[in-house]
Structure formats: C-alpha cells, structure tokens
PDB file of N, CA and C in Angstrom:
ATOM      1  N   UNK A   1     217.671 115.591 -99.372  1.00  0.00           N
ATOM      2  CA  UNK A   1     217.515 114.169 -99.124  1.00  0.00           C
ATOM      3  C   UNK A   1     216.042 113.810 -98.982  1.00  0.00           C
ATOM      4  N   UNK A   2     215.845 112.516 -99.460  1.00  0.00           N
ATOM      5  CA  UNK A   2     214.549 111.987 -99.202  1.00  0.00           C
ATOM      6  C   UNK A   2     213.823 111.878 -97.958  1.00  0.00           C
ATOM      7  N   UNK A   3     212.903 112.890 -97.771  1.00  0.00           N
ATOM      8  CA  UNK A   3     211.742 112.561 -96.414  1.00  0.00           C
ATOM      9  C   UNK A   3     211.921 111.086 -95.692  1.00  0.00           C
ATOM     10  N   UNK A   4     211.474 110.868 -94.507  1.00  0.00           N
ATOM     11  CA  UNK A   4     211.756 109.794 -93.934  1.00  0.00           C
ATOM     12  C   UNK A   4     210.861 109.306 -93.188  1.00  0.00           C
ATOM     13  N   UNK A   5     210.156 108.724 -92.996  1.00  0.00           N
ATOM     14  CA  UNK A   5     208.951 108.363 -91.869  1.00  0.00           C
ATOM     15  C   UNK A   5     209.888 107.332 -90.927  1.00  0.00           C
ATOM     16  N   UNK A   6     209.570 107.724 -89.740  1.00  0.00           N
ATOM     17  CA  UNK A   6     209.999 106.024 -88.961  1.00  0.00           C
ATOM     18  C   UNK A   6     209.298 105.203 -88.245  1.00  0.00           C
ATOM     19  N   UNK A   7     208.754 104.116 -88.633  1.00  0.00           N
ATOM     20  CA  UNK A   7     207.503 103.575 -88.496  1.00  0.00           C
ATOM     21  C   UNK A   7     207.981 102.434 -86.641  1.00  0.00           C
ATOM     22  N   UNK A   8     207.124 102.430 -86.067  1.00  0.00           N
ATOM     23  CA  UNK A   8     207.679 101.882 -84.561  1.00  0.00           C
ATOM     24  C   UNK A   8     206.837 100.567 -84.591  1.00  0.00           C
ATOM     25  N   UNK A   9     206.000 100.084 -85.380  1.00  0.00           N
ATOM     26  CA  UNK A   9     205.123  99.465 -84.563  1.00  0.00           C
ATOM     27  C   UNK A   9     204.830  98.357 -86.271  1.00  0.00           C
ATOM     28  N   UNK A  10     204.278  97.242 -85.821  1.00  0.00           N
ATOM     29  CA  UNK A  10     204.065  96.489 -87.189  1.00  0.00           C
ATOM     30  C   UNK A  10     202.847  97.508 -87.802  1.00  0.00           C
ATOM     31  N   UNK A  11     202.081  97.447 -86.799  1.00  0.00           N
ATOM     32  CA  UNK A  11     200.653  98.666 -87.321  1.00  0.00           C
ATOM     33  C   UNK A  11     200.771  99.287 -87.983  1.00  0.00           C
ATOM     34  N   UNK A  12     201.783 100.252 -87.767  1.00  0.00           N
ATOM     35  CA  UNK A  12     202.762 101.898 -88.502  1.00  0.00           C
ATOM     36  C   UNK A  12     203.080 101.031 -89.995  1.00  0.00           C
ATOM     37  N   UNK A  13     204.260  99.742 -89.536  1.00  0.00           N
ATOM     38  CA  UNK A  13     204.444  99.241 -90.959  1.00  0.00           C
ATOM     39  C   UNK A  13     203.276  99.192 -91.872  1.00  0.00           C
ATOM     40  N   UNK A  14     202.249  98.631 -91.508  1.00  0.00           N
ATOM     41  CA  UNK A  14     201.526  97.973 -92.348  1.00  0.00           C
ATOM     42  C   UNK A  14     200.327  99.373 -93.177  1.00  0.00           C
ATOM     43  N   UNK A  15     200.073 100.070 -92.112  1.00  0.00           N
ATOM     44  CA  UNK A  15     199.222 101.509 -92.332  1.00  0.00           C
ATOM     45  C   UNK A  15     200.067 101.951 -93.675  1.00  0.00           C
ATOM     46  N   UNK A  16     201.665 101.916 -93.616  1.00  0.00           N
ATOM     47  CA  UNK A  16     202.303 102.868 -94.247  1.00  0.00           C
ATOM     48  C   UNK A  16     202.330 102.440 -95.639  1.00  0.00           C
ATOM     49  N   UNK A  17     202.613 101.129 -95.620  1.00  0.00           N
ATOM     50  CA  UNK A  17     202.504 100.289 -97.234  1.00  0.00           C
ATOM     51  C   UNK A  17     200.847 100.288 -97.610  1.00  0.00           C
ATOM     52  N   UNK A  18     199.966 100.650 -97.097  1.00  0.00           N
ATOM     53  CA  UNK A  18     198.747 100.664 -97.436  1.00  0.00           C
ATOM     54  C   UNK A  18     198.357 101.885 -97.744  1.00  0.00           C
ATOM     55  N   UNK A  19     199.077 103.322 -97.156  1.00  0.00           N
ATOM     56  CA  UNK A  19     198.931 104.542 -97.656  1.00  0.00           C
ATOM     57  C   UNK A  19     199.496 105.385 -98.674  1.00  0.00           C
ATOM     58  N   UNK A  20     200.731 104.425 -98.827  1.00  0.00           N
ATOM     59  CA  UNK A  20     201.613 105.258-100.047  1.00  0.00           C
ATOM     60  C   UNK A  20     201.121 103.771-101.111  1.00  0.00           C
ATOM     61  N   UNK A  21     200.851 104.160-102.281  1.00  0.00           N
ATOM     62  CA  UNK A  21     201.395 103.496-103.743  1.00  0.00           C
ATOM     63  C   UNK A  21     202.411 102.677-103.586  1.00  0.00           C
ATOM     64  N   UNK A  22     203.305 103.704-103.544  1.00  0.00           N
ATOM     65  CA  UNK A  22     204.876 102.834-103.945  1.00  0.00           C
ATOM     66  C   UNK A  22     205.588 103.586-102.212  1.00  0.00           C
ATOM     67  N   UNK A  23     205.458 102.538-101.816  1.00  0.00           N
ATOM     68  CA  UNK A  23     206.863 102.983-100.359  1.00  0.00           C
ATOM     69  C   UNK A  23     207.591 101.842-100.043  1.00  0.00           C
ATOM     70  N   UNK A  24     208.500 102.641 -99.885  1.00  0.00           N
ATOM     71  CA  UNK A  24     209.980 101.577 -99.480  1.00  0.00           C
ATOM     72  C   UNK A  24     210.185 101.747 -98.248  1.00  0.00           C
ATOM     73  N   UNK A  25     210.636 100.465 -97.559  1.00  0.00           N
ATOM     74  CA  UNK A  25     210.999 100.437 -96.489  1.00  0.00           C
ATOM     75  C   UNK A  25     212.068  99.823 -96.084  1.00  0.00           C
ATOM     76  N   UNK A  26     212.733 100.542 -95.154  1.00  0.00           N
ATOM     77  CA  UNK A  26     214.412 100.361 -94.691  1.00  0.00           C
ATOM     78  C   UNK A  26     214.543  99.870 -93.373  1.00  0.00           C
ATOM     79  N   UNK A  27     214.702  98.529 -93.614  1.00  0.00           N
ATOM     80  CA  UNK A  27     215.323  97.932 -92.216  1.00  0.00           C
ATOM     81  C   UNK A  27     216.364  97.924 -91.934  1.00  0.00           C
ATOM     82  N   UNK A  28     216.390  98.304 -90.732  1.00  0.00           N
ATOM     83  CA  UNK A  28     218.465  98.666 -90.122  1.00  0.00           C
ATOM     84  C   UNK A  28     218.217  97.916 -88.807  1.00  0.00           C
ATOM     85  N   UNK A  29     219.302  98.032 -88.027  1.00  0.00           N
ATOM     86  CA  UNK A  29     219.526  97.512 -87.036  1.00  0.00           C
ATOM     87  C   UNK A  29     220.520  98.790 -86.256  1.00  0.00           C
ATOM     88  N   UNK A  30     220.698  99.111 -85.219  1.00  0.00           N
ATOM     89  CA  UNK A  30     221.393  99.923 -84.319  1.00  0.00           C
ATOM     90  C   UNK A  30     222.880  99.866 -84.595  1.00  0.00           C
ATOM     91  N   UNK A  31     223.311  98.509 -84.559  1.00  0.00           N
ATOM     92  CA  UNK A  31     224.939  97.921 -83.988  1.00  0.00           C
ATOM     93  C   UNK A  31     225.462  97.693 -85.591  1.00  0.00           C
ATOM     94  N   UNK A  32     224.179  97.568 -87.122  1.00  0.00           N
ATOM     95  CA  UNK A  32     225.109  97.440 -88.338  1.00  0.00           C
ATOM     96  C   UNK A  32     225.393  98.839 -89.067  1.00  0.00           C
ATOM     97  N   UNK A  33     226.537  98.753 -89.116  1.00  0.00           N
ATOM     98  CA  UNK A  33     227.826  99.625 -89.588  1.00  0.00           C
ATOM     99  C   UNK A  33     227.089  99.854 -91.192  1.00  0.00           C
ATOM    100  N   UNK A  34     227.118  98.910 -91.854  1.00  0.00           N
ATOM    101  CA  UNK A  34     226.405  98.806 -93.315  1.00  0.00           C
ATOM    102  C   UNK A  34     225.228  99.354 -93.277  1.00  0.00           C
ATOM    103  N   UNK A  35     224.224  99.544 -92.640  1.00  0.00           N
ATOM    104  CA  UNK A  35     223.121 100.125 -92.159  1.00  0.00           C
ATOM    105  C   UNK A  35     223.131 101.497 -92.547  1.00  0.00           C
ATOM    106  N   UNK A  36     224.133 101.881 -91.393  1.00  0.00           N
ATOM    107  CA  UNK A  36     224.477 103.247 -91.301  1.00  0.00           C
ATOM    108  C   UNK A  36     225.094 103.972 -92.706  1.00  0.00           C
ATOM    109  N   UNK A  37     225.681 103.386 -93.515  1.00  0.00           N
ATOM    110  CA  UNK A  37     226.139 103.597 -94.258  1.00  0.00           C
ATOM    111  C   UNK A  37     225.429 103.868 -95.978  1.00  0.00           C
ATOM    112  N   UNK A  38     224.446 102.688 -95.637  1.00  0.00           N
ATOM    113  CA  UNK A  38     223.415 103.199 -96.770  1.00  0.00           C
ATOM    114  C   UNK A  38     222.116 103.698 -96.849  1.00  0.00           C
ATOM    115  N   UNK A  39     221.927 104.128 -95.360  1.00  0.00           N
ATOM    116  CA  UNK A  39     220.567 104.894 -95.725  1.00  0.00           C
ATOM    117  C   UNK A  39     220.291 105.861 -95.874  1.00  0.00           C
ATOM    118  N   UNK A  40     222.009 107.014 -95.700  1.00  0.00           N
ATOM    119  CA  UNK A  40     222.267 108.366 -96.829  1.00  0.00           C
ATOM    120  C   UNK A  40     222.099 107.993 -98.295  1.00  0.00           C
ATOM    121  N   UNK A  41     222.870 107.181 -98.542  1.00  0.00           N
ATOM    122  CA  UNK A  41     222.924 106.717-100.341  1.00  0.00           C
ATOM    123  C   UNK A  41     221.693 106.292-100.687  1.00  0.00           C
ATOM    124  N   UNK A  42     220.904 105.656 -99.818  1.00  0.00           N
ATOM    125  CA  UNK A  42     219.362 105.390-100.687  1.00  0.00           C
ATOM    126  C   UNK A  42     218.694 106.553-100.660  1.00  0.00           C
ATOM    127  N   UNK A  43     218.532 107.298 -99.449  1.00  0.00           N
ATOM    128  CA  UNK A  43     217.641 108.343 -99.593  1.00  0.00           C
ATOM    129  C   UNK A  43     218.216 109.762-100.631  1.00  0.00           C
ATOM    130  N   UNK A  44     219.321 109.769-101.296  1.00  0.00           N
ATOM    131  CA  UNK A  44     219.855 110.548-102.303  1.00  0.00           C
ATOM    132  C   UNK A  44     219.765 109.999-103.424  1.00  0.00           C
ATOM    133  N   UNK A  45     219.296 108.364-103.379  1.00  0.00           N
ATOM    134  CA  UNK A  45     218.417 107.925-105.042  1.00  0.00           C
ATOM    135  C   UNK A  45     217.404 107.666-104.834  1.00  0.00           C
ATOM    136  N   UNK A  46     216.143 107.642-103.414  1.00  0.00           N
ATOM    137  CA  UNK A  46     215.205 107.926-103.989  1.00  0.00           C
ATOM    138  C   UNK A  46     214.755 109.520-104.031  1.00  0.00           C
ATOM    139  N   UNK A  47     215.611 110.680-103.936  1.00  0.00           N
ATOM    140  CA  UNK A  47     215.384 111.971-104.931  1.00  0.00           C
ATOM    141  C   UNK A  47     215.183 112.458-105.785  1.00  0.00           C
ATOM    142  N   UNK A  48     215.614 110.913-106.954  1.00  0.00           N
ATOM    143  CA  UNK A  48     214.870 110.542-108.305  1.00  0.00           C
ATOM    144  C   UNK A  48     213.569 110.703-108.665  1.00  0.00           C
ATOM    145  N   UNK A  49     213.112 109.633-107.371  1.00  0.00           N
ATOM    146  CA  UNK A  49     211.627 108.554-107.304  1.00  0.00           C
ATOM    147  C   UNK A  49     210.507 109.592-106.733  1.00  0.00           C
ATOM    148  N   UNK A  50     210.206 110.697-106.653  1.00  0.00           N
ATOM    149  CA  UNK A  50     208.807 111.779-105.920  1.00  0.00           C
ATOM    150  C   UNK A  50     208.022 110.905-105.077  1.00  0.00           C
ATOM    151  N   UNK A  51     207.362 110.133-106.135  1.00  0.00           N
ATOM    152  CA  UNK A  51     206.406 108.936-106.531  1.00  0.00           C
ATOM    153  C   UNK A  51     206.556 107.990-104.893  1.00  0.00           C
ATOM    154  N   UNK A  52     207.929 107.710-104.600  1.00  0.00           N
ATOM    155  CA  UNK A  52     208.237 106.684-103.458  1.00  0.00           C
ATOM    156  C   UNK A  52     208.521 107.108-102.132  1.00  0.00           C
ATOM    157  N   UNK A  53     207.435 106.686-101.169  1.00  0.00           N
ATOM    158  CA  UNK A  53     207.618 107.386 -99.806  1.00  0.00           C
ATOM    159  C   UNK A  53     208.746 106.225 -99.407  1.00  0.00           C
ATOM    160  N   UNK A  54     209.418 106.782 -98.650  1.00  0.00           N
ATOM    161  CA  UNK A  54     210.358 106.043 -97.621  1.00  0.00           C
ATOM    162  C   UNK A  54     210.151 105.749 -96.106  1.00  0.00           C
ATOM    163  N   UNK A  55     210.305 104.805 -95.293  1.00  0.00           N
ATOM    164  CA  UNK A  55     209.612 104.312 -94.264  1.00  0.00           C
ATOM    165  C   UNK A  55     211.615 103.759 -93.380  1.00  0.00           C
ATOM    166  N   UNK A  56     211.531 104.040 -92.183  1.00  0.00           N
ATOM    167  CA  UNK A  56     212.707 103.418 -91.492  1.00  0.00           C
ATOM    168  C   UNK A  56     212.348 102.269 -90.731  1.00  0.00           C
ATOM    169  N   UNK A  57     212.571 101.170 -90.773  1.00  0.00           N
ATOM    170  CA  UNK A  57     212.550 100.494 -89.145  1.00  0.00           C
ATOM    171  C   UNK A  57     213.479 100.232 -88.689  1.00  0.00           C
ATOM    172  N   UNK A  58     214.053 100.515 -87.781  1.00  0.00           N
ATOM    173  CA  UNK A  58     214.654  99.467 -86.481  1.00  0.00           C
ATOM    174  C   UNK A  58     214.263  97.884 -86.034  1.00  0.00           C
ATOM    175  N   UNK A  59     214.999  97.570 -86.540  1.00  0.00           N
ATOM    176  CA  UNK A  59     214.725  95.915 -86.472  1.00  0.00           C
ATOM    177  C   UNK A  59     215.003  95.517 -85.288  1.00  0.00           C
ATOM    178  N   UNK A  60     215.581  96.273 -84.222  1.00  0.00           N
ATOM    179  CA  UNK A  60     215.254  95.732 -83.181  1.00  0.00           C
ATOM    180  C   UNK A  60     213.939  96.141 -82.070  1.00  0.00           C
ATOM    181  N   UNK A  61     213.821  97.441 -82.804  1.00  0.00           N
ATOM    182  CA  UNK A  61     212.385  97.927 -81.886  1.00  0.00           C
ATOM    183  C   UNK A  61     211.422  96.867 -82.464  1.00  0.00           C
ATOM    184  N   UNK A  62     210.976  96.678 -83.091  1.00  0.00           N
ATOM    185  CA  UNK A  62     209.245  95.834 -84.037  1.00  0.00           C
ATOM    186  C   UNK A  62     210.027  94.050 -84.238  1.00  0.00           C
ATOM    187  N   UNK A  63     210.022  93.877 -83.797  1.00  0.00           N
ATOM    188  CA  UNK A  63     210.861  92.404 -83.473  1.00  0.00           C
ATOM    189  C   UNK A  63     209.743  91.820 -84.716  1.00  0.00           C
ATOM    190  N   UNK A  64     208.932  91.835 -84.751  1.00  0.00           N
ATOM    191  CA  UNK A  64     207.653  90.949 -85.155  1.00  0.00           C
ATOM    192  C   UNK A  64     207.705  91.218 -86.698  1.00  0.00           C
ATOM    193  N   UNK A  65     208.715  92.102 -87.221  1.00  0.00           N
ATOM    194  CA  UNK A  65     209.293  92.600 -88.687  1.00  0.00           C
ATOM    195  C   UNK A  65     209.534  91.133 -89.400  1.00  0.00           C
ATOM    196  N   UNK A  66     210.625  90.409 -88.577  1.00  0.00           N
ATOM    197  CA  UNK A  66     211.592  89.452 -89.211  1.00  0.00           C
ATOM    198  C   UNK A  66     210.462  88.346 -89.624  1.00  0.00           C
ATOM    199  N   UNK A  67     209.093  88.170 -88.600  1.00  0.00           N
ATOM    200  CA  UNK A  67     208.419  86.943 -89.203  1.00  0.00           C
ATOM    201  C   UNK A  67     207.666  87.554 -89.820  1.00  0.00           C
ATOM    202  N   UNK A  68     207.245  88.748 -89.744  1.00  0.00           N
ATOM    203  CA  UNK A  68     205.756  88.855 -91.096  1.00  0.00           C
ATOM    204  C   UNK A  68     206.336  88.799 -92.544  1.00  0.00           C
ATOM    205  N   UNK A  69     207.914  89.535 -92.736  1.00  0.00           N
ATOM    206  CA  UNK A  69     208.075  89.584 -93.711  1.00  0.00           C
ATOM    207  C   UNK A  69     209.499  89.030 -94.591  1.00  0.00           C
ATOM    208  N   UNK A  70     209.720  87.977 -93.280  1.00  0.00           N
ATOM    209  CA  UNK A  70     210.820  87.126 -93.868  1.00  0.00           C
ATOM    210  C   UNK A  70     212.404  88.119 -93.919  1.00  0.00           C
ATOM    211  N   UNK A  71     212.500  88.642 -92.774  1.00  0.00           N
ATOM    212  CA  UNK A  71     213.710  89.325 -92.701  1.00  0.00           C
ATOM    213  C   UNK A  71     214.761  88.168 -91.787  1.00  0.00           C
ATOM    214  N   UNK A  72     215.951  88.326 -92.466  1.00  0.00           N
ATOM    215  CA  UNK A  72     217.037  87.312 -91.606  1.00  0.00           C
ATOM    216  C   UNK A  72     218.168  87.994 -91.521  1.00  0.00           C
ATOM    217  N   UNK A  73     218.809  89.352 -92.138  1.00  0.00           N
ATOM    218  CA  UNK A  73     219.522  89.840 -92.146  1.00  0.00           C
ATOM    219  C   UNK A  73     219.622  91.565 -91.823  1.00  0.00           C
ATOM    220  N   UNK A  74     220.102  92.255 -91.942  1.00  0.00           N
ATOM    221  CA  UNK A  74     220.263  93.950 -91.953  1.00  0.00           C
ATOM    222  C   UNK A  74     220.952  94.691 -92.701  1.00  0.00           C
ATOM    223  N   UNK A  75     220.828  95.303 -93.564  1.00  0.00           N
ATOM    224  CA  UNK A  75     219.647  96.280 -93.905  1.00  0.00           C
ATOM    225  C   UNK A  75     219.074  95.260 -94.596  1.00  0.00           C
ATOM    226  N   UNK A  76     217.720  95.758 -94.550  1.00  0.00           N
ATOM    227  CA  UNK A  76     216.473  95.221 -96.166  1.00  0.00           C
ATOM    228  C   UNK A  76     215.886  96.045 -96.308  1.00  0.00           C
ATOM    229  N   UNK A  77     216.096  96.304 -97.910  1.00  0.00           N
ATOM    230  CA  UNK A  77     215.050  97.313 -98.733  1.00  0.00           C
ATOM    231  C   UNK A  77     214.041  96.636 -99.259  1.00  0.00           C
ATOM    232  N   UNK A  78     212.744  97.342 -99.056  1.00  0.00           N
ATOM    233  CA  UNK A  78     211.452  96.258 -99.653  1.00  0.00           C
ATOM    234  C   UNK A  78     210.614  97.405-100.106  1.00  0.00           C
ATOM    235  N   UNK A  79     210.624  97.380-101.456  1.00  0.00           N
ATOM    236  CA  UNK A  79     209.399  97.822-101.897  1.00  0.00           C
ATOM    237  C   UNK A  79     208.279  97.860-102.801  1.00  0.00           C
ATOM    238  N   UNK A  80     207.165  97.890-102.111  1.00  0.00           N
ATOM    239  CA  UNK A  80     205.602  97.621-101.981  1.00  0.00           C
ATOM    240  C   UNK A  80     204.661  98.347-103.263  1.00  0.00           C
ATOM    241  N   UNK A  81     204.494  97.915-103.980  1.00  0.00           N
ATOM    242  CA  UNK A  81     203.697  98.570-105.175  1.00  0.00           C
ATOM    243  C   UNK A  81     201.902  98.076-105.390  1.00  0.00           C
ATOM    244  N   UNK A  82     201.192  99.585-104.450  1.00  0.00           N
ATOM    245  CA  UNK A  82     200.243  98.732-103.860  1.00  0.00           C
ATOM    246  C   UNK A  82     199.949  97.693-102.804  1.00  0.00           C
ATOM    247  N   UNK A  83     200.465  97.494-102.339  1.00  0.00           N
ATOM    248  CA  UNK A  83     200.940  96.779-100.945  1.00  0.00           C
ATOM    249  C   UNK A  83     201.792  95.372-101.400  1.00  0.00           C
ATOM    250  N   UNK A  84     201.894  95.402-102.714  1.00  0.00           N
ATOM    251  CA  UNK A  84     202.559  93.952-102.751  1.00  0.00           C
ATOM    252  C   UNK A  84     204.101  94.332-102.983  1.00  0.00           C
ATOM    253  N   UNK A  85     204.934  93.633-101.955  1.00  0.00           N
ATOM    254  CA  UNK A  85     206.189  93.132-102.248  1.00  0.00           C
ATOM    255  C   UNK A  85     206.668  93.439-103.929  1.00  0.00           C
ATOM    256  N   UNK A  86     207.580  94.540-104.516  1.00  0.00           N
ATOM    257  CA  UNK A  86     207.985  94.049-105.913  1.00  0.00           C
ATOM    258  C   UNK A  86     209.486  93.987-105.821  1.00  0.00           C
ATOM    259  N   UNK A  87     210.673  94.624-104.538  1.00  0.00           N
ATOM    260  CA  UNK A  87     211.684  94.271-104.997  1.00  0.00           C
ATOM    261  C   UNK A  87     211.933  94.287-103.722  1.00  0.00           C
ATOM    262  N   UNK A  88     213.136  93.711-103.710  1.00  0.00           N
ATOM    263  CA  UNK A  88     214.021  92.906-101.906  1.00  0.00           C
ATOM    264  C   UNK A  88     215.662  93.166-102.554  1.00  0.00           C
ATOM    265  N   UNK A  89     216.124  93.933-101.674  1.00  0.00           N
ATOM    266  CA  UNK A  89     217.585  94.401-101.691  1.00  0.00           C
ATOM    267  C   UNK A  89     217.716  93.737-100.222  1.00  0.00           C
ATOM    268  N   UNK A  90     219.299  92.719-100.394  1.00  0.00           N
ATOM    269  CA  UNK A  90     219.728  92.773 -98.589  1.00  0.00           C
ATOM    270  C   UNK A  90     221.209  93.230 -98.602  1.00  0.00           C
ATOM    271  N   UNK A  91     221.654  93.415 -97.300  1.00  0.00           N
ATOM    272  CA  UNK A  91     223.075  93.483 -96.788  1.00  0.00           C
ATOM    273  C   UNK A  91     223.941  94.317 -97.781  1.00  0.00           C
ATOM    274  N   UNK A  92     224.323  93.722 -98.973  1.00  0.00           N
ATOM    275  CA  UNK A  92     225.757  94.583 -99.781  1.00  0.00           C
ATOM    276  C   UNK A  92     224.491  95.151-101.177  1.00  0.00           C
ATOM    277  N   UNK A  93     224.370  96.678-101.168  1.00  0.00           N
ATOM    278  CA  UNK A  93     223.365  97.245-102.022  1.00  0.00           C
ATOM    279  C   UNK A  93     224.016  97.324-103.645  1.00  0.00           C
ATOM    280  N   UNK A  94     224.187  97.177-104.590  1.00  0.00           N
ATOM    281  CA  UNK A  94     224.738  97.498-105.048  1.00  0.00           C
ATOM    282  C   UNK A  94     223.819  98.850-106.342  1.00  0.00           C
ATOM    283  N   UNK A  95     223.596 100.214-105.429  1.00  0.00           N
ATOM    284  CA  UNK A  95     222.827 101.432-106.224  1.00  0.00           C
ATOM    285  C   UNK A  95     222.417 101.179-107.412  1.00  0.00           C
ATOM    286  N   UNK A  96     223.908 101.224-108.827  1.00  0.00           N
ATOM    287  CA  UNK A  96     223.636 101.447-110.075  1.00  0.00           C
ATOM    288  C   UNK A  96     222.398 100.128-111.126  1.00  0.00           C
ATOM    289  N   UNK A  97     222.697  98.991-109.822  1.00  0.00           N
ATOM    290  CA  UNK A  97     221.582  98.315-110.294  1.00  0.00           C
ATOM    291  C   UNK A  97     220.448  98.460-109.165  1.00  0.00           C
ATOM    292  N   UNK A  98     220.201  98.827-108.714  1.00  0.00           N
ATOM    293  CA  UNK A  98     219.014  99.327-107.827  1.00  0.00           C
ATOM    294  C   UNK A  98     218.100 100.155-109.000  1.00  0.00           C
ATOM    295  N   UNK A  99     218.691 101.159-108.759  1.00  0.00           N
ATOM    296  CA  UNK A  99     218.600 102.374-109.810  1.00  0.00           C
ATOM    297  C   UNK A  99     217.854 101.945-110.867  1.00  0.00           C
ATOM    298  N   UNK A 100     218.256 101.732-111.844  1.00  0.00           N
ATOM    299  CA  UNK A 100     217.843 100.524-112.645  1.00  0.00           C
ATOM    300  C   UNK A 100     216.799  99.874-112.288  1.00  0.00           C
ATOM    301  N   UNK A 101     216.127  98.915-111.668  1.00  0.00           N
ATOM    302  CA  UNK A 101     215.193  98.251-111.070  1.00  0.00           C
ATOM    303  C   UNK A 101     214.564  99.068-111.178  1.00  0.00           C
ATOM    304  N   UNK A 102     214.572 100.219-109.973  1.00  0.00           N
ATOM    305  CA  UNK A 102     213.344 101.178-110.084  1.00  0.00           C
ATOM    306  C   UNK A 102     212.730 102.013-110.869  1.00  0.00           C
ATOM    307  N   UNK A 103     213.670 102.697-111.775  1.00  0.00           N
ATOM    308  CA  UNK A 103     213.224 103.068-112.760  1.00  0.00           C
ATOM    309  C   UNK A 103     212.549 102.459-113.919  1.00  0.00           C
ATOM    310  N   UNK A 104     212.686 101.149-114.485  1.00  0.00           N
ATOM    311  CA  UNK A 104     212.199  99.880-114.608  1.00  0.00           C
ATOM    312  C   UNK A 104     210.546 100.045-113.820  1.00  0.00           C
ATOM    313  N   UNK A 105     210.358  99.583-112.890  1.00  0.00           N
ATOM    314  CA  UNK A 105     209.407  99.638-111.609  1.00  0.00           C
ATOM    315  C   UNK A 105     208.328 100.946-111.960  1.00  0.00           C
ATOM    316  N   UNK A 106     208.936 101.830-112.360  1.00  0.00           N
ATOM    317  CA  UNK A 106     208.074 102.719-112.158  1.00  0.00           C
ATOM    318  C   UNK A 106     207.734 103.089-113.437  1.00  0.00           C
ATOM    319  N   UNK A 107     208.382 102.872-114.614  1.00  0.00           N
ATOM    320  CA  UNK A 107     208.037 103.214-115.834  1.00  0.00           C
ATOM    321  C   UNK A 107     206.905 101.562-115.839  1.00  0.00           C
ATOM    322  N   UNK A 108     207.220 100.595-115.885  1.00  0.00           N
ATOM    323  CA  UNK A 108     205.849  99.322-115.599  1.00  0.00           C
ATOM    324  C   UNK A 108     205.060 100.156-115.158  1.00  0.00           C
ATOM    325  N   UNK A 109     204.629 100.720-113.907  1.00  0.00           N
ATOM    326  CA  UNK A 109     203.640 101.126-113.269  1.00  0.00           C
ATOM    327  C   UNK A 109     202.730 102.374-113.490  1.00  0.00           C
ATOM    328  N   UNK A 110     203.403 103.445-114.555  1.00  0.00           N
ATOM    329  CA  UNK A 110     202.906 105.211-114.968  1.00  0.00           C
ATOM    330  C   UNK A 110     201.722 104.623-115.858  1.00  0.00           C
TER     331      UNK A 110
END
C-alpha cells in the first residue's frame, strides 16, 4: 500500500504540497464511515502513481482545512501539481474514473 504522511497542522499541509511535485491529499473525518472505507482503495491506486506522495488529514484536527481550501464535505481528494490544485474528488469516489484522470494528469505532466 501507498506510504502515508499525516499532516496535523495547516503548516504540515502547506510544507507538504510545496515539497512533493504531485501530492494528494486525503481529507477524512473520524465519525465518516465512507472515509474509512476509501482510503484503503485510494492508497492501492495510488501504487500505480510512484510519482504521487499521499498526505492524510483529519478534518477535525486542522479545522482551518475547510476555509483555506474550500472543503464542505468528507472525504476530499485534492491533488496539487506543483502546488496548484489540478483535481477535487468528494464524498462517493468513483476509482475507474479517478484512475483515468490521473493517468491523464501525469502523462500531461512527464
């Protein structure tokens, strides 16, 4: 499975999208069920991606998540190519087009 950083602090967030290229980051929440459920399945497709560090937050530890970066829901996948925003997954994931996207994403970017 894909390495995992878990970032605590907006700081951590922001250090982390500024140190990796391409990192994704996974917002969950404690109490969502859906949460729990896909952040085995993402981190077994990004096993694909080498290239893409992965980052966790807890959306309820870093409260200050939801306004820097426009979070309203749980989970959100966001990831940063070069520090900019290139794709936003929320709530119901659906992989085989994920998948897709990124590979997409990263063939743009080689």
């Amino acid at each position: 499975m894909k390495e995992l950083e878990e970032l605590r602090s907006i700081e951590a967030i922001e250090r982390f999208i500024q140190d990796h290229t391409f990192s994704f980051v996974y917002v969950s929440r404690q109490d969502c069920s859906v949460c729990h459920a896909i952040l085995p399945k993402l981190r077994e497709l990004l096993e694909q991606f080498p290239r893409i560090s992965l980052g966790h937050i807890q959306g309820e530890a870093v409260g200050e998540i939801a306004s820097k970066y426009l979070i309203f829901t749980a989970p959100v996948l966001l990831l940063f190519v070069e520090g900019k925003e290139h794709l936003r997954e929320d709530r119901f994931v659906q992989f085989g087009a994920l998948e897709k996207k990124l590979k997409n994403l990263m063939e743009l970017f080689s």
